[in-house]
PDB file of N, CA and C in Angstrom:
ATOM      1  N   UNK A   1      53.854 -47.789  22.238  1.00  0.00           N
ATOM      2  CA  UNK A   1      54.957 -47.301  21.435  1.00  0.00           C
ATOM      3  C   UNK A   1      55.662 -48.494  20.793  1.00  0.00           C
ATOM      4  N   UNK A   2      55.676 -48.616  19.848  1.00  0.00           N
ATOM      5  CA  UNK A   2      56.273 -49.810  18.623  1.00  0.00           C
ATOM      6  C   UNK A   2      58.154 -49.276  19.242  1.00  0.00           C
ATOM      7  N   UNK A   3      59.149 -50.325  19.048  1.00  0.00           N
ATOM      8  CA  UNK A   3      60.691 -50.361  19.122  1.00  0.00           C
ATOM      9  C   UNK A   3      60.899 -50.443  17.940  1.00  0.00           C
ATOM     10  N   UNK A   4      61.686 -49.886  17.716  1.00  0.00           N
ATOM     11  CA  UNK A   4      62.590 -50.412  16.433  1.00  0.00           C
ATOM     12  C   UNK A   4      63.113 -50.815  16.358  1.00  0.00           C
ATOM     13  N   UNK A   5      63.394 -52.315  15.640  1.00  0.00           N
ATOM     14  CA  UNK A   5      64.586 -53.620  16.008  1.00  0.00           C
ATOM     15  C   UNK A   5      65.402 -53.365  14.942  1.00  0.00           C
ATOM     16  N   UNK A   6      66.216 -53.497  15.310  1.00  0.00           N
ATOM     17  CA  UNK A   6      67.878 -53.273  14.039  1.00  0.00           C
ATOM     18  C   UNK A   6      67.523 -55.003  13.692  1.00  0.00           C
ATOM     19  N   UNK A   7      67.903 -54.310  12.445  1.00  0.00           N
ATOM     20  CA  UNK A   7      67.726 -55.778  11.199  1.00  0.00           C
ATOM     21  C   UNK A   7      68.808 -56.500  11.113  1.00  0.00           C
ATOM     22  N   UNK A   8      68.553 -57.456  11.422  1.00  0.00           N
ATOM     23  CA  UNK A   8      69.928 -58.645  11.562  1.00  0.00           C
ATOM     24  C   UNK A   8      70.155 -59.414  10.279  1.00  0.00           C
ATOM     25  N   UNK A   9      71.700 -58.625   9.705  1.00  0.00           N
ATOM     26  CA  UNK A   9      71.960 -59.341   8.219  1.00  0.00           C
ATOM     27  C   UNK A   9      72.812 -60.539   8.445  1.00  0.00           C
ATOM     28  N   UNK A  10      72.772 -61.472   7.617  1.00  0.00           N
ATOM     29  CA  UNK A  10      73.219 -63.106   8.037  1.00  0.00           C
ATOM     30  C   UNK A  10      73.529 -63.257   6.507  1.00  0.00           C
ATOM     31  N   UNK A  11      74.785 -63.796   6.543  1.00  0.00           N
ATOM     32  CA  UNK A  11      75.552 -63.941   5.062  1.00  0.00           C
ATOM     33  C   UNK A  11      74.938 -64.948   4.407  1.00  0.00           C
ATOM     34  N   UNK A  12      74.843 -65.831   3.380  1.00  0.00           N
ATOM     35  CA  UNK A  12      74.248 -66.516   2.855  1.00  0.00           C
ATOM     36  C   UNK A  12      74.883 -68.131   3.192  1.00  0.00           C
ATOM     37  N   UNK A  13      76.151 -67.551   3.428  1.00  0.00           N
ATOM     38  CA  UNK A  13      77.142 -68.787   3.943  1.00  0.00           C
ATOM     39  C   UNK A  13      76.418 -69.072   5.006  1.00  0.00           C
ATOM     40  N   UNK A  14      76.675 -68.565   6.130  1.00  0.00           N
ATOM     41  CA  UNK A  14      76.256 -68.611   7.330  1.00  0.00           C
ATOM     42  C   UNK A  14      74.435 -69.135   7.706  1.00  0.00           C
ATOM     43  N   UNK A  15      73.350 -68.538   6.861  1.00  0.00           N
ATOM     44  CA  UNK A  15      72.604 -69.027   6.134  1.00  0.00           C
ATOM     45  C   UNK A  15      72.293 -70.008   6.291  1.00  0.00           C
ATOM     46  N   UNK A  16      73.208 -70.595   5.228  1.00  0.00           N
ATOM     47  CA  UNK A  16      72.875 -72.047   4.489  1.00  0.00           C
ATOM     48  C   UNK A  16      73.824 -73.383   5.916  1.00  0.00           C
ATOM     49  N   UNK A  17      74.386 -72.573   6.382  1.00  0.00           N
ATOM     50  CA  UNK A  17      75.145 -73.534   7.555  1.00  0.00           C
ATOM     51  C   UNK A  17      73.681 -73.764   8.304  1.00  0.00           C
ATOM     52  N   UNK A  18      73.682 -72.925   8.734  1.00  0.00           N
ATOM     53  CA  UNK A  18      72.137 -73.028   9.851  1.00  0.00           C
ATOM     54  C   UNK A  18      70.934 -74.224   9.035  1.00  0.00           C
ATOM     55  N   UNK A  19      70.707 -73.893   8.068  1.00  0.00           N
ATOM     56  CA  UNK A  19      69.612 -74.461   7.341  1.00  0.00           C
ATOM     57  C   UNK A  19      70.316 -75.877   7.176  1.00  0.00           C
ATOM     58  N   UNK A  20      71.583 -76.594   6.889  1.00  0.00           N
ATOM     59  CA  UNK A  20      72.483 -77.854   6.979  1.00  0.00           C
ATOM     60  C   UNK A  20      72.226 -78.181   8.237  1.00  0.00           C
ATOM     61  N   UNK A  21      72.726 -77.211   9.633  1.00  0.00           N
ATOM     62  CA  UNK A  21      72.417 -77.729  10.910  1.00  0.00           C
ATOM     63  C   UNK A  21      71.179 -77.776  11.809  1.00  0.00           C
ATOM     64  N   UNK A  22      70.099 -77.525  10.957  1.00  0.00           N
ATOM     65  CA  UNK A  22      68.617 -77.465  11.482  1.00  0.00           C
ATOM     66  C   UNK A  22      67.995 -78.850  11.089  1.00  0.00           C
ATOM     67  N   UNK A  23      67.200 -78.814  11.829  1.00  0.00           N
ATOM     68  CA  UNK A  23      65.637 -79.402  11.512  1.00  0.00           C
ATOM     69  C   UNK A  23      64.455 -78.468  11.321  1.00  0.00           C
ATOM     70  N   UNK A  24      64.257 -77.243  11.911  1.00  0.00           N
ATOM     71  CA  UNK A  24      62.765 -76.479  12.335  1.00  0.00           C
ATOM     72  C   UNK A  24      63.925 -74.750  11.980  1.00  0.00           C
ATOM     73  N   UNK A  25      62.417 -74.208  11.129  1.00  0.00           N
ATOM     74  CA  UNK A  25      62.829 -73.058  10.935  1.00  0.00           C
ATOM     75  C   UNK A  25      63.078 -72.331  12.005  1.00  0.00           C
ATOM     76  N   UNK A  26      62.661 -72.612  13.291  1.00  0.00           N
ATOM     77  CA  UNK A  26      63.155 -71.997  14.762  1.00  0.00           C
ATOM     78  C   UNK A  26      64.753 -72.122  15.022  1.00  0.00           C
ATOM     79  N   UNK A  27      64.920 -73.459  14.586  1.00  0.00           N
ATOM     80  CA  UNK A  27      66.545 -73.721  14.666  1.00  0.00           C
ATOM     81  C   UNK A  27      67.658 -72.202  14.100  1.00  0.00           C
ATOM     82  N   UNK A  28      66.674 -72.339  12.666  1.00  0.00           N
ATOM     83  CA  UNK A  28      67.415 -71.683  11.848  1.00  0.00           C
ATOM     84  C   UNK A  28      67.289 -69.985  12.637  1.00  0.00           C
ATOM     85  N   UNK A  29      66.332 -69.659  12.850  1.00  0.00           N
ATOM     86  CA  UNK A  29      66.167 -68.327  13.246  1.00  0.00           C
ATOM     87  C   UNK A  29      67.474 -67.973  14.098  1.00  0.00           C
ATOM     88  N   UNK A  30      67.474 -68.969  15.281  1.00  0.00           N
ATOM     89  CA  UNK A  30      67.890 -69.142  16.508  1.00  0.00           C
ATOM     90  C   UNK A  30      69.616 -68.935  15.782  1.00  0.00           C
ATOM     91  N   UNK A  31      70.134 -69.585  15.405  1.00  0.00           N
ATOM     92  CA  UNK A  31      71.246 -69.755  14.846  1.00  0.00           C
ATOM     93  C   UNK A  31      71.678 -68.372  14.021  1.00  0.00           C
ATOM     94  N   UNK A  32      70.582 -67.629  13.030  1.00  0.00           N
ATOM     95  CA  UNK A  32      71.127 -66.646  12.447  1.00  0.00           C
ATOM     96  C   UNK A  32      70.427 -65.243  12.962  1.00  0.00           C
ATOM     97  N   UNK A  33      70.283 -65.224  14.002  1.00  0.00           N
ATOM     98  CA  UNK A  33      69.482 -64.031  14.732  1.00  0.00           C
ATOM     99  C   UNK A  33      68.603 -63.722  14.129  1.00  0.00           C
ATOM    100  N   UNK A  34      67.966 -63.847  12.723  1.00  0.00           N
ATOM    101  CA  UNK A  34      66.761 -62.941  12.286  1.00  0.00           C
ATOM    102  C   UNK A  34      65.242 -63.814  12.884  1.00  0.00           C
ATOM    103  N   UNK A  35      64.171 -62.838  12.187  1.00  0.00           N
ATOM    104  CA  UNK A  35      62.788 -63.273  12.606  1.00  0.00           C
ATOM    105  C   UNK A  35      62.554 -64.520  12.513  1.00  0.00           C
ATOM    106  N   UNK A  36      62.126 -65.170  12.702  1.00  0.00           N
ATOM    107  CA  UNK A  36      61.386 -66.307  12.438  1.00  0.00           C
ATOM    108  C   UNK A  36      60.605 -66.313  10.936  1.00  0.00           C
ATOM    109  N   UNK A  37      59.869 -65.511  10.990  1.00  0.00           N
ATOM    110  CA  UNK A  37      59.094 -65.155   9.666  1.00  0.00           C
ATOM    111  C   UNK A  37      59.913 -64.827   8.439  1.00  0.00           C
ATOM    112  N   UNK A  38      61.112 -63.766   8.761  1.00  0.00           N
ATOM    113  CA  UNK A  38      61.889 -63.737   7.496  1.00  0.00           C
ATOM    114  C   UNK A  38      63.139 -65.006   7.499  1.00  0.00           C
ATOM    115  N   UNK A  39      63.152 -66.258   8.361  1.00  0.00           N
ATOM    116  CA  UNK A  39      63.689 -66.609   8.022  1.00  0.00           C
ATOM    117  C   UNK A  39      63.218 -67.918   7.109  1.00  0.00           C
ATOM    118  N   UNK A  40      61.750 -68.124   7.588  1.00  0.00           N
ATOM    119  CA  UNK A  40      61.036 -68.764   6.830  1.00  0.00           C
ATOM    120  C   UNK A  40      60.496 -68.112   5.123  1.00  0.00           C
ATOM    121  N   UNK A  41      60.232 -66.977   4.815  1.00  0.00           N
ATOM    122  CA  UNK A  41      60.858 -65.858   3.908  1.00  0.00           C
ATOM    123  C   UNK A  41      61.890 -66.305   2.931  1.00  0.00           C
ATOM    124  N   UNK A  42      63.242 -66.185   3.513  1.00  0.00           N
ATOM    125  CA  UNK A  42      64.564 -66.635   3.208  1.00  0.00           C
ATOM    126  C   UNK A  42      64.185 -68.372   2.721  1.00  0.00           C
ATOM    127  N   UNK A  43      64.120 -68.581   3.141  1.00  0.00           N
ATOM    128  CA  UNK A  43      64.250 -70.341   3.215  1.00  0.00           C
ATOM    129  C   UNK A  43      63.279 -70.829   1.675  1.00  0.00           C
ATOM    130  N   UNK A  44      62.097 -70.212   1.699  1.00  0.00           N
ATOM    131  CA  UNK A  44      61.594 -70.138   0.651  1.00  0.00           C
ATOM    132  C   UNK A  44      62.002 -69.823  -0.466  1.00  0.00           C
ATOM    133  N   UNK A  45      62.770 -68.866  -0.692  1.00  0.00           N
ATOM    134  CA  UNK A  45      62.971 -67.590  -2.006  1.00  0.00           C
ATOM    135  C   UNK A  45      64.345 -68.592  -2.005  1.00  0.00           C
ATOM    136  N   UNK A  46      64.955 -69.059  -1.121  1.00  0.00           N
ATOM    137  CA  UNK A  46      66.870 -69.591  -1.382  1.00  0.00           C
ATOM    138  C   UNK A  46      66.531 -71.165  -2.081  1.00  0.00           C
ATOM    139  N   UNK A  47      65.426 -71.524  -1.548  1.00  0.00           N
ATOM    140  CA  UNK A  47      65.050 -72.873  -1.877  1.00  0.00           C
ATOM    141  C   UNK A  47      63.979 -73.063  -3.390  1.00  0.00           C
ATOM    142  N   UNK A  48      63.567 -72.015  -3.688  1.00  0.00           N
ATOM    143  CA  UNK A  48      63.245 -72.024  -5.351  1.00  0.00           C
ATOM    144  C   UNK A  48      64.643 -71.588  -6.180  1.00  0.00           C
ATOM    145  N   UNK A  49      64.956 -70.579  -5.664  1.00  0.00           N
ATOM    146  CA  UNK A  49      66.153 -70.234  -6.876  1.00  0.00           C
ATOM    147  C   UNK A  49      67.017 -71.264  -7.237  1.00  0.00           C
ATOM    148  N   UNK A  50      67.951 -71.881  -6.035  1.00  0.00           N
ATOM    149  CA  UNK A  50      68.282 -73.009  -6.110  1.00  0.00           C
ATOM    150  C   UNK A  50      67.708 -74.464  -6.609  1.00  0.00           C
ATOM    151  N   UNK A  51      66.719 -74.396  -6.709  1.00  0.00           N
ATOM    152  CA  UNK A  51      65.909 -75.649  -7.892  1.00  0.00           C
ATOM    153  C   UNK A  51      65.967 -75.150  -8.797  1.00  0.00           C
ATOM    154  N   UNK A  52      65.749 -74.126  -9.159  1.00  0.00           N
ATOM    155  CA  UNK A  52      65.885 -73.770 -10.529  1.00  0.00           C
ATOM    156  C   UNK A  52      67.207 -74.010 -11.208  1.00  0.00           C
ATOM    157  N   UNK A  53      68.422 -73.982 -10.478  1.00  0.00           N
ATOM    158  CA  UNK A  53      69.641 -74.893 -10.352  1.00  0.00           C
ATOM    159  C   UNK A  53      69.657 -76.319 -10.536  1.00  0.00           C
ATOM    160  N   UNK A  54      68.865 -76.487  -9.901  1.00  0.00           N
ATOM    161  CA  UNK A  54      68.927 -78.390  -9.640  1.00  0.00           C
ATOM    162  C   UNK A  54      69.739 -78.778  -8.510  1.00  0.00           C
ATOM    163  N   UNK A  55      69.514 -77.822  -7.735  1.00  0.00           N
ATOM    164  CA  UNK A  55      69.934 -77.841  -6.009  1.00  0.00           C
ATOM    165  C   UNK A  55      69.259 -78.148  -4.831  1.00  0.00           C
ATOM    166  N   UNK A  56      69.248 -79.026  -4.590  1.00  0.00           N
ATOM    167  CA  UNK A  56      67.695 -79.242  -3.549  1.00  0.00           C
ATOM    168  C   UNK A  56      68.149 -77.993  -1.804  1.00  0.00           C
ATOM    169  N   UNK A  57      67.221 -77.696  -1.480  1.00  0.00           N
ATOM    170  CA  UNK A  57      68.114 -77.964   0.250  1.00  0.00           C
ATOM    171  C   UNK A  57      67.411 -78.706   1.396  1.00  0.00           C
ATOM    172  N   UNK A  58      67.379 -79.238   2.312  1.00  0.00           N
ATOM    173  CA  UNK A  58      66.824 -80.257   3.317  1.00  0.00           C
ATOM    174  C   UNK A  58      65.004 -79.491   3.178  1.00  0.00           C
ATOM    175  N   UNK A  59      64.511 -80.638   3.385  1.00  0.00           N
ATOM    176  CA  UNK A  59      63.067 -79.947   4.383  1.00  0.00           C
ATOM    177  C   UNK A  59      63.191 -79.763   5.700  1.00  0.00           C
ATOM    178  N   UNK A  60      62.106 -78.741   5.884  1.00  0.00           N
ATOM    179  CA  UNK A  60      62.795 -77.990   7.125  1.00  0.00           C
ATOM    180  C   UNK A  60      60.955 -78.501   7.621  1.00  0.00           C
ATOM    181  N   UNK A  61      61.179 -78.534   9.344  1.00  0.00           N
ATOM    182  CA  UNK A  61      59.858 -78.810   9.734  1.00  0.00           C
ATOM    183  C   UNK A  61      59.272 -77.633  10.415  1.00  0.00           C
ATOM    184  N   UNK A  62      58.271 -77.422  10.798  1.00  0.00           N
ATOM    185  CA  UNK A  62      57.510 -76.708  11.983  1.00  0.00           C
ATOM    186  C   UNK A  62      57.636 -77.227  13.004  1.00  0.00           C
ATOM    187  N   UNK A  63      58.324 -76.027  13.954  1.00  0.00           N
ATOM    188  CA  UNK A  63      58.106 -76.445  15.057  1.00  0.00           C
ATOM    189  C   UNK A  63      56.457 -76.688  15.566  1.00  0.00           C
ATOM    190  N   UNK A  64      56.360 -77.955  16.387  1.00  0.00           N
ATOM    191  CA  UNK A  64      55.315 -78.383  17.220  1.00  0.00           C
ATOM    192  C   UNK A  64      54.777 -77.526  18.166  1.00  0.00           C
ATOM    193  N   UNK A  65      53.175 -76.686  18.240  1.00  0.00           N
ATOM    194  CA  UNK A  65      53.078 -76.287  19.231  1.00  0.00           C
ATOM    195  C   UNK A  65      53.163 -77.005  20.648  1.00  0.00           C
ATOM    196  N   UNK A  66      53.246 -76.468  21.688  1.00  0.00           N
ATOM    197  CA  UNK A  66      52.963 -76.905  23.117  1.00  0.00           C
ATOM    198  C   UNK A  66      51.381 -76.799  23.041  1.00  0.00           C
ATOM    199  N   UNK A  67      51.169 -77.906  23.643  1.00  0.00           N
ATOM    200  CA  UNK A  67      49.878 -78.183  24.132  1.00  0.00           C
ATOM    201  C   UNK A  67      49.436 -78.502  25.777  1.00  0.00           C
ATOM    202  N   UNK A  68      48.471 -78.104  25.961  1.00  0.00           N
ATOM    203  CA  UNK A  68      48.164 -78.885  27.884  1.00  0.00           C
ATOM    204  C   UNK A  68      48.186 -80.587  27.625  1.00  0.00           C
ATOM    205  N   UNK A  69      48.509 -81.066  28.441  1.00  0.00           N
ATOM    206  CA  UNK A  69      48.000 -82.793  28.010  1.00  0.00           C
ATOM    207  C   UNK A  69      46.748 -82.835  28.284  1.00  0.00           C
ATOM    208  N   UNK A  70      45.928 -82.120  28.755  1.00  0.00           N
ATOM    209  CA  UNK A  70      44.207 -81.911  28.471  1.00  0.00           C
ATOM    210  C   UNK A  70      43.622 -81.129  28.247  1.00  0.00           C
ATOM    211  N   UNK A  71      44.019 -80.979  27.073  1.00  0.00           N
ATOM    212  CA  UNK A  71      43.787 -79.379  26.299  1.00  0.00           C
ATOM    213  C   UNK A  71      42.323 -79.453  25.833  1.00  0.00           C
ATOM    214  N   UNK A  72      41.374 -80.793  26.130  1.00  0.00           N
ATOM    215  CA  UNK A  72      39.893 -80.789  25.843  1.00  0.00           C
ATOM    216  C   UNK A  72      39.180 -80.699  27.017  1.00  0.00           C
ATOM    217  N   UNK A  73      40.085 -81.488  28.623  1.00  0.00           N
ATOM    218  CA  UNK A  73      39.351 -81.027  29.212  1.00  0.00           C
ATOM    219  C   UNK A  73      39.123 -79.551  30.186  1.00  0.00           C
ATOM    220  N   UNK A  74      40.714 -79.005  29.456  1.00  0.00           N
ATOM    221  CA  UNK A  74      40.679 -77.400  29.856  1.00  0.00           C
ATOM    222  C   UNK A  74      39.722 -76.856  28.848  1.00  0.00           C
ATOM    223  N   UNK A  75      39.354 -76.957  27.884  1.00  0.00           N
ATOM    224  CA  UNK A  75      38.301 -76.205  26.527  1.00  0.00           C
ATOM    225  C   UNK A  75      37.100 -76.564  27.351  1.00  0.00           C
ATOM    226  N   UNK A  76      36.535 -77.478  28.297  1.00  0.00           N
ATOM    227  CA  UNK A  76      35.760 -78.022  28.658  1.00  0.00           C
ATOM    228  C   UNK A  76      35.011 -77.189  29.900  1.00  0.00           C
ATOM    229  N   UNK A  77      36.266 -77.046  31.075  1.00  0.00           N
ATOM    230  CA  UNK A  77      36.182 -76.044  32.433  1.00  0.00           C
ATOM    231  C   UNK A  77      36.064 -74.777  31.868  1.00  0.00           C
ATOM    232  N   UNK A  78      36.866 -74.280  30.448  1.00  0.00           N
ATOM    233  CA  UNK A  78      36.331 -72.633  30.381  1.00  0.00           C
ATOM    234  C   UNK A  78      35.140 -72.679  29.585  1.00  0.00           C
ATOM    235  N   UNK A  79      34.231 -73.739  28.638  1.00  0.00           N
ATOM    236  CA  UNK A  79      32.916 -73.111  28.536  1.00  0.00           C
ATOM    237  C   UNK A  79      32.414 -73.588  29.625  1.00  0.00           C
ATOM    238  N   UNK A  80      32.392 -74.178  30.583  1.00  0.00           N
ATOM    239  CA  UNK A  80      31.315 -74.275  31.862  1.00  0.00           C
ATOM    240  C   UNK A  80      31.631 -72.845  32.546  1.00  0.00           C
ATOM    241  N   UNK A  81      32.885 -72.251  32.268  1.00  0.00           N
ATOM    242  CA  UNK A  81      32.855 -70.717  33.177  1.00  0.00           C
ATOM    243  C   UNK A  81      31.850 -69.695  32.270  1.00  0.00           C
ATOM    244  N   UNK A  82      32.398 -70.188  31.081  1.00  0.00           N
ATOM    245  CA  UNK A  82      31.307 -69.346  29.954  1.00  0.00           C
ATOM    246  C   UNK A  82      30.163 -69.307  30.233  1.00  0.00           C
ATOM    247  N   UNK A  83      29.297 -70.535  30.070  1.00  0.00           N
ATOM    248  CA  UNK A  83      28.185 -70.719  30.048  1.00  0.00           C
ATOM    249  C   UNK A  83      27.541 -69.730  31.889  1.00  0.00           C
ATOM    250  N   UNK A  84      28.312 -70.318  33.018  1.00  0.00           N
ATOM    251  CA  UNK A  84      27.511 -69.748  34.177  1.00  0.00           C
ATOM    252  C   UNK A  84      27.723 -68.529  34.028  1.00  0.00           C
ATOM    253  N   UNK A  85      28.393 -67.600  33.568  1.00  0.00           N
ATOM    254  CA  UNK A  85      28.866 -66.142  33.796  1.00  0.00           C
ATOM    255  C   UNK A  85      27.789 -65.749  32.455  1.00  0.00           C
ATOM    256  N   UNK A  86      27.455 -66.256  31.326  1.00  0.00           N
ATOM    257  CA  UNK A  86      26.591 -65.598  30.488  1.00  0.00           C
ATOM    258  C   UNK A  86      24.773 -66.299  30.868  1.00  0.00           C
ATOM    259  N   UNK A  87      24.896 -67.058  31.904  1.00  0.00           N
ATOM    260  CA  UNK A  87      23.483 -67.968  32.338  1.00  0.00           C
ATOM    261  C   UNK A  87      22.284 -66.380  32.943  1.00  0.00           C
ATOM    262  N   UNK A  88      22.923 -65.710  33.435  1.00  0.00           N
ATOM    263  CA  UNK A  88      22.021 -64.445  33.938  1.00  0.00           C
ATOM    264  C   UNK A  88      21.837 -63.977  32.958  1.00  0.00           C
ATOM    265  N   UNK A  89      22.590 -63.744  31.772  1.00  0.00           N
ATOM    266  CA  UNK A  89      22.010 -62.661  30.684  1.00  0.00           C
ATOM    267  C   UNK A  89      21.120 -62.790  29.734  1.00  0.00           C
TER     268      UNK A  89
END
């Protein structure tokens, strides 16, 4: 069963504060309750119109995934599980 999330409206003021006090569009999400996705969305569409102004606004980064610190030799232990569990077939 899908929820239905009430849509979180965020003034443009408020907005553009977040996007001043960020680095990572996560910041920004975090700060103005909406998605992640529409706030990356937002950030896009506020950041052309405004050039078209001659308004810049900051670059914003991606957050960094998390990684294992041996994230080759974990890729490593699950095809050796691969390989013996498909070795009979």
């Amino acid at each position: 069963m899908i929820e239905n999330k009430k849509r979180i409206h965020c003034s443009d003021e408020d907005f553009l504060t977040a996007v001043y006090s960020s680095k990572t569009y996560a910041e920004i999400a975090a700060k103005t309750g909406q998605k992640l996705t529409s706030t990356m969305t937002r950030y896009s569409k506020t950041k052309k119109m405004l050039a078209a102004k001659g308004v810049s606004l900051p670059e914003m980064q991606r957050k960094k995934p998390t990684r294992l610190a041996s994230s080759v030799e974990h890729m490593i232990e699950i095809v050796k599980k691969l390989k013996e569990h498909h070795k009979g077939e």
